[in-house]
PDB file of N, CA and C in Angstrom:
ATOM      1  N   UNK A   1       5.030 -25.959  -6.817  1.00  0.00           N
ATOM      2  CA  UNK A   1       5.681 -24.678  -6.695  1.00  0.00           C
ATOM      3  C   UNK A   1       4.843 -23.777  -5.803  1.00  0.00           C
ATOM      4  N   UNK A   2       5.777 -23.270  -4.983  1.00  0.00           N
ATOM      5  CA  UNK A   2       4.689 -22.203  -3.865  1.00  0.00           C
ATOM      6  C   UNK A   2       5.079 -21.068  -4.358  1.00  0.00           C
ATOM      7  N   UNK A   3       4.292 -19.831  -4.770  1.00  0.00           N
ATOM      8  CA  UNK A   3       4.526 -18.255  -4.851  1.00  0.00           C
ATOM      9  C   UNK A   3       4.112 -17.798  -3.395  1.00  0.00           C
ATOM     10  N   UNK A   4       5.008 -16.592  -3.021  1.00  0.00           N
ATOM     11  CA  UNK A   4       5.078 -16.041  -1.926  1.00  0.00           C
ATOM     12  C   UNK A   4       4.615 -14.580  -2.071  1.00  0.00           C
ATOM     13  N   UNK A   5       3.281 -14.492  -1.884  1.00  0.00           N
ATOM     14  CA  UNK A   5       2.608 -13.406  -2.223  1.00  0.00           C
ATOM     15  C   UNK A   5       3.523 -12.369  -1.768  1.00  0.00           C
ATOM     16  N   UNK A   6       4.075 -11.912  -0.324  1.00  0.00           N
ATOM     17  CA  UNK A   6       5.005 -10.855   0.371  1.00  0.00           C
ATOM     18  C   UNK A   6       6.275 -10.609  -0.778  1.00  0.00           C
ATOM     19  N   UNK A   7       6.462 -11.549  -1.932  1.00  0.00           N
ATOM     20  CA  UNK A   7       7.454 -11.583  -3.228  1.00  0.00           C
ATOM     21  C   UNK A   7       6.633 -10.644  -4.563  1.00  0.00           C
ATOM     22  N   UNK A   8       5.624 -10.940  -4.662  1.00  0.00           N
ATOM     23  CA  UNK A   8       4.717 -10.610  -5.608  1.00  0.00           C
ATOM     24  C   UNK A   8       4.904  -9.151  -6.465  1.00  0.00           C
ATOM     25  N   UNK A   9       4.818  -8.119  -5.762  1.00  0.00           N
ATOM     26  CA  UNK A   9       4.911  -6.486  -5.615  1.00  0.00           C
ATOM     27  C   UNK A   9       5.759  -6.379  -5.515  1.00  0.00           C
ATOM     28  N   UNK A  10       7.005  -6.940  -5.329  1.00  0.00           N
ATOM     29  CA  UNK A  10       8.527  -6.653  -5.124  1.00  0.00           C
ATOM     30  C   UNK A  10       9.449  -6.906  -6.059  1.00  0.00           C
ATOM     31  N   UNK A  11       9.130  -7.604  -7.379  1.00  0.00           N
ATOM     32  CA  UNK A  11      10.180  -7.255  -8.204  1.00  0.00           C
ATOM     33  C   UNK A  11      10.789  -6.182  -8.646  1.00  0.00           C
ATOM     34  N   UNK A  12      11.500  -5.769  -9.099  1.00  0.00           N
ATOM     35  CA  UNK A  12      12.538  -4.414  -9.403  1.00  0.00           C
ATOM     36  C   UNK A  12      12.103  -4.687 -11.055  1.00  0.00           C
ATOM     37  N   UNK A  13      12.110  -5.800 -11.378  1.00  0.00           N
ATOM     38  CA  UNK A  13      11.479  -5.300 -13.285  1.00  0.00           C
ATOM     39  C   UNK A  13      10.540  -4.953 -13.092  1.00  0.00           C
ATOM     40  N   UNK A  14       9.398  -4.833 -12.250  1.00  0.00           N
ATOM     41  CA  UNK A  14       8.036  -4.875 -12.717  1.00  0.00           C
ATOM     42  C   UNK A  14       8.003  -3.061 -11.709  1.00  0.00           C
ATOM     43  N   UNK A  15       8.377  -3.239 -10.910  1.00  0.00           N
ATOM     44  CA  UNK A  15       8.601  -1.662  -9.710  1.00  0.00           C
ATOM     45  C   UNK A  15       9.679  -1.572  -9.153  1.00  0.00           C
ATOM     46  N   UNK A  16      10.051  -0.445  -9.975  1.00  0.00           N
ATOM     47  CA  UNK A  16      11.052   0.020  -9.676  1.00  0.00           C
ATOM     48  C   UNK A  16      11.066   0.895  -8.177  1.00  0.00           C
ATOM     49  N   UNK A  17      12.258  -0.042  -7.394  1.00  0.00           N
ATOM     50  CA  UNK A  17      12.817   0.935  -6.193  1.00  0.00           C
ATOM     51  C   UNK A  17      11.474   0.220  -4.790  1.00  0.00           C
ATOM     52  N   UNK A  18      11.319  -1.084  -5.433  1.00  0.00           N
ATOM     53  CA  UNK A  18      10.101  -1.730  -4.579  1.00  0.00           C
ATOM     54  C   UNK A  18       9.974  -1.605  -3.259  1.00  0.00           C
ATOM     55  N   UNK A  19      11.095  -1.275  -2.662  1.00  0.00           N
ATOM     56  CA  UNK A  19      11.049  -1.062  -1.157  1.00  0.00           C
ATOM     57  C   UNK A  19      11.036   0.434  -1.318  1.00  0.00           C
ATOM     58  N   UNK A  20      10.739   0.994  -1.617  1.00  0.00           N
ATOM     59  CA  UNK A  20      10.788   2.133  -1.267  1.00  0.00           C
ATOM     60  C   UNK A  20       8.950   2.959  -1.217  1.00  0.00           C
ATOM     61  N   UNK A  21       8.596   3.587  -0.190  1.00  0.00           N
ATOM     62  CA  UNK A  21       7.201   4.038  -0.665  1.00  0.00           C
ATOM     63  C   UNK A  21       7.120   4.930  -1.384  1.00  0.00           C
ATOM     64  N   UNK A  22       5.988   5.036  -2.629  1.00  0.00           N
ATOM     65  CA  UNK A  22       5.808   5.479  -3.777  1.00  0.00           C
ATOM     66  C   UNK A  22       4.436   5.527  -3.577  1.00  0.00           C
ATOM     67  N   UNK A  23       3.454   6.504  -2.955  1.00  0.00           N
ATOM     68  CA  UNK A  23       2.135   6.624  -3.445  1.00  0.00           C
ATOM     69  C   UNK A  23       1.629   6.725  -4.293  1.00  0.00           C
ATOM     70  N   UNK A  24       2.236   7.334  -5.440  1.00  0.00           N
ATOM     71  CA  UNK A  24       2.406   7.971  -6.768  1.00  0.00           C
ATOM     72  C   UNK A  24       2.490   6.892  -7.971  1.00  0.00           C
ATOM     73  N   UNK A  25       3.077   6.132  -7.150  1.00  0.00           N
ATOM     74  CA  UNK A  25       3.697   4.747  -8.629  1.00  0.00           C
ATOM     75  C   UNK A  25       2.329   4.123  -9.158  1.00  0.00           C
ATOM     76  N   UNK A  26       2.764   3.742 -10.254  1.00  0.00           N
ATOM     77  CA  UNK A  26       2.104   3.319 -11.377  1.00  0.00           C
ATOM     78  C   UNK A  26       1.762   1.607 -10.975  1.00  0.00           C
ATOM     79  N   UNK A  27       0.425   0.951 -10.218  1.00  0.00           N
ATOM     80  CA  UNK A  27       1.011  -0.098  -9.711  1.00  0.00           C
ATOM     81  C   UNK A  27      -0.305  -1.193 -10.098  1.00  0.00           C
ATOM     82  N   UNK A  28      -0.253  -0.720 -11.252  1.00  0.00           N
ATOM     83  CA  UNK A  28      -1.968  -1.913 -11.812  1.00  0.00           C
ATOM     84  C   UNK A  28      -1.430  -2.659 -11.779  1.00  0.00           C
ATOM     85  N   UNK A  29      -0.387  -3.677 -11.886  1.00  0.00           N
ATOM     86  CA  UNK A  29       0.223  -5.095 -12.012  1.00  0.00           C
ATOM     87  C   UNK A  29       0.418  -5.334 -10.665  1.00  0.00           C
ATOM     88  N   UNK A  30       0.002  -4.738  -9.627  1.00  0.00           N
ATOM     89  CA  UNK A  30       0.246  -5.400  -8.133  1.00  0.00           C
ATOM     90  C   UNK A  30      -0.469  -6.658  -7.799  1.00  0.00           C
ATOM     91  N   UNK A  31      -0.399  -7.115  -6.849  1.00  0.00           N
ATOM     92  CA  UNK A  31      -1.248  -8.646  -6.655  1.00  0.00           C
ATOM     93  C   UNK A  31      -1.731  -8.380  -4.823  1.00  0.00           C
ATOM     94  N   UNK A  32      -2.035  -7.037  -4.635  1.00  0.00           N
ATOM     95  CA  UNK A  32      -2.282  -7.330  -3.333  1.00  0.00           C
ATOM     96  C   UNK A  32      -3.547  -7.383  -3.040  1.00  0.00           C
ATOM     97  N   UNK A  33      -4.479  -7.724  -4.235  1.00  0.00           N
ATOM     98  CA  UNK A  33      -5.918  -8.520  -4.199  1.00  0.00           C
ATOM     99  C   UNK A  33      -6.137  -9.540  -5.090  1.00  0.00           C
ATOM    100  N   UNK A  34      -5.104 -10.161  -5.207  1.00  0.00           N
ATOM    101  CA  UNK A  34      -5.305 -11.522  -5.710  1.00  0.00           C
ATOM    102  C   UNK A  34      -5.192 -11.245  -7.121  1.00  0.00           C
ATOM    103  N   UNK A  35      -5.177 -12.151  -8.046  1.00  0.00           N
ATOM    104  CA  UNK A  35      -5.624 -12.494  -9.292  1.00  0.00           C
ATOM    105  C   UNK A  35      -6.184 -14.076  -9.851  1.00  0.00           C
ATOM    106  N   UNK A  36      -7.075 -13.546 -11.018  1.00  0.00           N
ATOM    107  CA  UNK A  36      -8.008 -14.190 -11.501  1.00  0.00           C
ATOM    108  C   UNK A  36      -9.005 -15.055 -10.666  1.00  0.00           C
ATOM    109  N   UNK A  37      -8.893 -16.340 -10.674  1.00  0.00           N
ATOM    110  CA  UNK A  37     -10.118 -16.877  -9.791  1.00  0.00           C
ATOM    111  C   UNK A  37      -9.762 -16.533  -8.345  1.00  0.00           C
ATOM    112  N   UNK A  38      -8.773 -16.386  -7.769  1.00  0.00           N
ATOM    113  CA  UNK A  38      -8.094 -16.166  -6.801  1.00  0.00           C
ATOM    114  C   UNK A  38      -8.292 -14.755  -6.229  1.00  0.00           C
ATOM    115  N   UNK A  39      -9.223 -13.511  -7.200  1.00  0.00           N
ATOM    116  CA  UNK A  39      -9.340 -12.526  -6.723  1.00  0.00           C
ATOM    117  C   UNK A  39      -9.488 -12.430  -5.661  1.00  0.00           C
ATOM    118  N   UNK A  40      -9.687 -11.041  -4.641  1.00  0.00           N
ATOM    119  CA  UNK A  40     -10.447 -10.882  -3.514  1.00  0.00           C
ATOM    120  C   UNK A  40     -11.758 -10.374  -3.912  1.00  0.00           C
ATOM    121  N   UNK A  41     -12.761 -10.838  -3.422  1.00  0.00           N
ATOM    122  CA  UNK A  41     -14.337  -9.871  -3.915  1.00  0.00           C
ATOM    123  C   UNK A  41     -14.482  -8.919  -3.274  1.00  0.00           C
ATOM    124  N   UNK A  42     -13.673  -8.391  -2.060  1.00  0.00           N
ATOM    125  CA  UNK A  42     -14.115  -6.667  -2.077  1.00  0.00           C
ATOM    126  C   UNK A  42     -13.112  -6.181  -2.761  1.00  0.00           C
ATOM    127  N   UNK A  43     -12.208  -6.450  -3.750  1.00  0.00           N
ATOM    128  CA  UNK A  43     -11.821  -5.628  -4.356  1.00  0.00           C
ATOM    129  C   UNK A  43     -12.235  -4.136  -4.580  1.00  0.00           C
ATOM    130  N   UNK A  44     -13.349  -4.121  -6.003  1.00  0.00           N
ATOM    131  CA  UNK A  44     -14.213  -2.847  -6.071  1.00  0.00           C
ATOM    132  C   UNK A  44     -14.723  -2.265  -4.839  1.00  0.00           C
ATOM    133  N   UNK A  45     -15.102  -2.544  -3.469  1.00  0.00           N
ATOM    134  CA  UNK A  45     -15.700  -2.139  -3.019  1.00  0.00           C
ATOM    135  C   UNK A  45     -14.392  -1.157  -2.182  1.00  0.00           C
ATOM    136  N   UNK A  46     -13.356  -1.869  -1.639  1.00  0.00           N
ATOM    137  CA  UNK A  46     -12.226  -1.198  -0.999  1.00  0.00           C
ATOM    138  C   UNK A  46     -11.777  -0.639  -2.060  1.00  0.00           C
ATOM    139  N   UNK A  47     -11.228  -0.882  -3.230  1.00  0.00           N
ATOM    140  CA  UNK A  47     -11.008   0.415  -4.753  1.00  0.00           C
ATOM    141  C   UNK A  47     -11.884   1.468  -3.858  1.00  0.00           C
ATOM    142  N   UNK A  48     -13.269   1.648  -4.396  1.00  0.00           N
ATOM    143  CA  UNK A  48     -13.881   2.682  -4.648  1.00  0.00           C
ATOM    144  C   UNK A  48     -13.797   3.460  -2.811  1.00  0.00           C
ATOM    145  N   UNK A  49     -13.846   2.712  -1.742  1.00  0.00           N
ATOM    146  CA  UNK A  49     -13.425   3.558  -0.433  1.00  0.00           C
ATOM    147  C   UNK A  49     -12.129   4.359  -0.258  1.00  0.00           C
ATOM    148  N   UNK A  50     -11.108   3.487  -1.072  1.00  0.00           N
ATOM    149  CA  UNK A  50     -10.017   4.593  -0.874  1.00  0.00           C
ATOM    150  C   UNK A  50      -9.873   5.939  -1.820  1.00  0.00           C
ATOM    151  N   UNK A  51     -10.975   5.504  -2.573  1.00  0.00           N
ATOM    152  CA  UNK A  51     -11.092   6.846  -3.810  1.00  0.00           C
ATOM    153  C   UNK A  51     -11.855   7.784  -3.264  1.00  0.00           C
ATOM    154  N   UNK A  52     -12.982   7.416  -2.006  1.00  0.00           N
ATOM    155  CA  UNK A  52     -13.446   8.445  -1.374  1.00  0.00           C
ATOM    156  C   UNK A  52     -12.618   8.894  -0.193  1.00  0.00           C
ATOM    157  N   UNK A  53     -11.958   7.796   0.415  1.00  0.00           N
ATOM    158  CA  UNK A  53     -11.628   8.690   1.782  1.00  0.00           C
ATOM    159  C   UNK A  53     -10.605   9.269   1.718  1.00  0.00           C
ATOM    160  N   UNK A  54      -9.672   8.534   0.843  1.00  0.00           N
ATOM    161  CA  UNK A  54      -8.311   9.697   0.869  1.00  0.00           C
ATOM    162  C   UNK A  54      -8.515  11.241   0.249  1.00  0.00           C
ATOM    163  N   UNK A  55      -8.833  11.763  -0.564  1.00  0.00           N
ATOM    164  CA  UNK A  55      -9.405  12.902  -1.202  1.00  0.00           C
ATOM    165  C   UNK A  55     -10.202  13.743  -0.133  1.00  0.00           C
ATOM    166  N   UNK A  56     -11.611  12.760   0.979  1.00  0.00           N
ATOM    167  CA  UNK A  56     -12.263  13.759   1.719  1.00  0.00           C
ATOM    168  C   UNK A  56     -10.971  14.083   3.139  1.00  0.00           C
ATOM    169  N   UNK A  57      -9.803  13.017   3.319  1.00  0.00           N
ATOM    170  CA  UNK A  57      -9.614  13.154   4.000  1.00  0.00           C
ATOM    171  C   UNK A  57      -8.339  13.979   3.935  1.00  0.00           C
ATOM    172  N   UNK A  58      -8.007  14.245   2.808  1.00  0.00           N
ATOM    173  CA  UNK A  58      -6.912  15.312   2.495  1.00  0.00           C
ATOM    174  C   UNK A  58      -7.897  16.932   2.752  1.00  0.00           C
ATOM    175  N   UNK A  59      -9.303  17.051   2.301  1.00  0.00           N
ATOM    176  CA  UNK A  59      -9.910  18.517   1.865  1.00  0.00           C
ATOM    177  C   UNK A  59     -10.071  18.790   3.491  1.00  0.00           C
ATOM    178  N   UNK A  60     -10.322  18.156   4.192  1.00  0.00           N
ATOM    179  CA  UNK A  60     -10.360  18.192   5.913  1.00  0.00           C
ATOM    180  C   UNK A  60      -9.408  18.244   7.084  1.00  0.00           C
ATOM    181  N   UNK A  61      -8.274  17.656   6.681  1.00  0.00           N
ATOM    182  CA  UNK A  61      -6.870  18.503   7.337  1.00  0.00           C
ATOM    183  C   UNK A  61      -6.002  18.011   6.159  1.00  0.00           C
ATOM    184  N   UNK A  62      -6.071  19.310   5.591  1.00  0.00           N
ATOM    185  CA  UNK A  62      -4.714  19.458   4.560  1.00  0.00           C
ATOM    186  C   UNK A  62      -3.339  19.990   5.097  1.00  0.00           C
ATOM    187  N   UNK A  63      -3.513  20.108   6.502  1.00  0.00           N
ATOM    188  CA  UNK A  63      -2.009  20.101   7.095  1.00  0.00           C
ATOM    189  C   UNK A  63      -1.285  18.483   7.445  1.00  0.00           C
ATOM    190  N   UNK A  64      -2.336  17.689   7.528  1.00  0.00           N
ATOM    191  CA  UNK A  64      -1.772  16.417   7.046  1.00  0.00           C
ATOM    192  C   UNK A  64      -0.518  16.082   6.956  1.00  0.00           C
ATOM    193  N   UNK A  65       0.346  15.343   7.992  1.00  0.00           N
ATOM    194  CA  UNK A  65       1.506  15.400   7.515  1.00  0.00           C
ATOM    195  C   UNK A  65       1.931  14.207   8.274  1.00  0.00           C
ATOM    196  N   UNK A  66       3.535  13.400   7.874  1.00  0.00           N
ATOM    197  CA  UNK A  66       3.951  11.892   8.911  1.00  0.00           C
ATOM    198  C   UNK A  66       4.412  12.939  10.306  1.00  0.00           C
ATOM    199  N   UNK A  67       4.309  12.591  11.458  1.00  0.00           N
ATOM    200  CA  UNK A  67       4.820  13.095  12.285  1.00  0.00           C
ATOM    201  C   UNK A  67       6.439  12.709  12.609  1.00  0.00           C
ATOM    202  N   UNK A  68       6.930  11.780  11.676  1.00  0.00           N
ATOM    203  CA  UNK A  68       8.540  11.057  11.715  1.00  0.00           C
ATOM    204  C   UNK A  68       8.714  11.100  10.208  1.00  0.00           C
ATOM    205  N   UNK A  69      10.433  10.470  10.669  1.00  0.00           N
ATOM    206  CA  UNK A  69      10.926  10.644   9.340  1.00  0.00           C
ATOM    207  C   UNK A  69      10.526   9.316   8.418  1.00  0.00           C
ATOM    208  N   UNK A  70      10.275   9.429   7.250  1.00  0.00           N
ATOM    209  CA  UNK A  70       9.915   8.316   6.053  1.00  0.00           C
ATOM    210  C   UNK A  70      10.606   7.060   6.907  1.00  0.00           C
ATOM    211  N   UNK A  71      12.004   7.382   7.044  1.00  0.00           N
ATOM    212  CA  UNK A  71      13.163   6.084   7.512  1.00  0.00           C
ATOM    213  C   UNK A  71      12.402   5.514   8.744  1.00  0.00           C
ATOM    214  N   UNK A  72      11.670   6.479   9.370  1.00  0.00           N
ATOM    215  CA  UNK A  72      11.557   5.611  10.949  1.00  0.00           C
ATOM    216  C   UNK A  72       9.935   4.979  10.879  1.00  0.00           C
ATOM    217  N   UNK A  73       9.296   4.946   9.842  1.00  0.00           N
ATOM    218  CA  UNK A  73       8.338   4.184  10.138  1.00  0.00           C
ATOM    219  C   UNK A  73       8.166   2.436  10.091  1.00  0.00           C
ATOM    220  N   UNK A  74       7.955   2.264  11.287  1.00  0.00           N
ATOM    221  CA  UNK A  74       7.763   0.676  11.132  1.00  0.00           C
ATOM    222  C   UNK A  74       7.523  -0.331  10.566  1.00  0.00           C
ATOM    223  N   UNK A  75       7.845  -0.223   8.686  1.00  0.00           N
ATOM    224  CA  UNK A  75       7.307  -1.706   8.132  1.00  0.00           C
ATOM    225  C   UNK A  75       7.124  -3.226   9.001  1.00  0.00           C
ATOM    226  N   UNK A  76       5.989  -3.932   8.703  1.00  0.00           N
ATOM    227  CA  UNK A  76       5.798  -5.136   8.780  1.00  0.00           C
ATOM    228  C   UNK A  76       6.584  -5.919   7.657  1.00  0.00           C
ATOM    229  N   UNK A  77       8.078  -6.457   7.892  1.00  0.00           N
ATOM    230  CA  UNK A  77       8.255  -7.205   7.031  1.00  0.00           C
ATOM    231  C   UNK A  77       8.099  -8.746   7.504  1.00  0.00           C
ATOM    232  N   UNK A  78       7.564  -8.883   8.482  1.00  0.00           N
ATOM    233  CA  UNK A  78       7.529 -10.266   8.875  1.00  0.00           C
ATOM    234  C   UNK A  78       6.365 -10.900   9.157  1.00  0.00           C
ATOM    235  N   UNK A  79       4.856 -10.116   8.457  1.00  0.00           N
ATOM    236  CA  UNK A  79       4.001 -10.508   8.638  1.00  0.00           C
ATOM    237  C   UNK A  79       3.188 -10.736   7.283  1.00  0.00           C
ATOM    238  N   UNK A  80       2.587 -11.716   7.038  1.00  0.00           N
ATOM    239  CA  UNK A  80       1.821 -12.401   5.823  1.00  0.00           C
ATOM    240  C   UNK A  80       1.134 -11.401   5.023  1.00  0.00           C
ATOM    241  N   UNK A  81       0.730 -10.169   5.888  1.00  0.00           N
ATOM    242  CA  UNK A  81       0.027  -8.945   5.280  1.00  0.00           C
ATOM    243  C   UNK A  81       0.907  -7.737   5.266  1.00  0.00           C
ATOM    244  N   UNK A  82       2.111  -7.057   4.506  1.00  0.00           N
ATOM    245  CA  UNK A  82       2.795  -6.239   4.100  1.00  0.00           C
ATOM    246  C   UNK A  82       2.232  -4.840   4.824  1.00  0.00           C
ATOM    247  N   UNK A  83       2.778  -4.172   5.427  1.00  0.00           N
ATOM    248  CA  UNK A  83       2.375  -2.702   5.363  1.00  0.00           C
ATOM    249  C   UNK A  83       2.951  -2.210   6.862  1.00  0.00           C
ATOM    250  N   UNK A  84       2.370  -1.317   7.478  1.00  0.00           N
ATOM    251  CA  UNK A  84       3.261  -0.798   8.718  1.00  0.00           C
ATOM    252  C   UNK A  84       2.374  -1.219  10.162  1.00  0.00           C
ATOM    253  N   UNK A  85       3.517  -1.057  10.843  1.00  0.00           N
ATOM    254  CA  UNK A  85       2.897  -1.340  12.641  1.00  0.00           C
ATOM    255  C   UNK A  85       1.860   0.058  12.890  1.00  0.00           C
ATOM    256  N   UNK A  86       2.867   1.254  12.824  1.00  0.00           N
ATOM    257  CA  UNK A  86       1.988   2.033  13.102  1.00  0.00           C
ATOM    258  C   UNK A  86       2.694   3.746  12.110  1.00  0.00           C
ATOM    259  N   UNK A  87       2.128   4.495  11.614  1.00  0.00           N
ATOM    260  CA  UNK A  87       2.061   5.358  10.590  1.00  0.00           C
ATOM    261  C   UNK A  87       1.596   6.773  11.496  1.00  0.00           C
ATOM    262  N   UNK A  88       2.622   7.026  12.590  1.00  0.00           N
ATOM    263  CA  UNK A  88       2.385   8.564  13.178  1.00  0.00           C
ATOM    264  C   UNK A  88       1.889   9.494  12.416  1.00  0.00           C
ATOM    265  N   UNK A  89       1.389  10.473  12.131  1.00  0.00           N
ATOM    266  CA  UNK A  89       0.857  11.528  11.853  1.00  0.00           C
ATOM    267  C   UNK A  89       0.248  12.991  13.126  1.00  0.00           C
ATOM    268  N   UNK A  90       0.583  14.376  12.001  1.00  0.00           N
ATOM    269  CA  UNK A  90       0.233  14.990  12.881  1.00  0.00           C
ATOM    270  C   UNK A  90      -0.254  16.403  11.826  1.00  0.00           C
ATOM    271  N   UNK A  91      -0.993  17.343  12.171  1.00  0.00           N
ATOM    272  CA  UNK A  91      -1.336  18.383  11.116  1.00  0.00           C
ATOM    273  C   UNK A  91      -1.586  19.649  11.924  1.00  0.00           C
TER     274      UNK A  91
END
């Protein structure tokens, strides 16, 4: 049996509205660092960077904002690693 990690984070029982972005959502059951022996080992280390940089990087331009609409940003759905081509911004 093959699992398809790009499947993983996308059930609708487990997250609700899965295609949709949710910074906010509740998402400890994700698998986008592996599980059990299979972890990734920078886990903790990328955890604890995004706990610093997003926060310093909100107190430093808190005009922060997408420069497009939610709809027009580019998901990668066709690549092994989930997430976007490119994420305009402007503040």
């Amino acid at each position: 049996m093959i699992l398809l990690g790009e499947l993983a984070n996308r059930d609708p029982a487990a997250f609700p509205d899965p295609d949709r972005l949710d910074i906010a959502r509740d998402a400890r059951g994700h698998q986008a660092f592996g599980l059990g022996t299979h972890h990734c080992l920078g886990q903790p280390l990328a955890r604890m960077e995004l706990q610093v940089v997003y926060p310093a990087l909100l107190r430093r331009v808190p005009t922060l904002r997408l420069a497009t609409e939610l709809e027009k940003v580019p998901f990668k759905y066709d690549a092994v690693i989930y997430g976007v081509h490119a994420l305009p911004v402007t503040w």
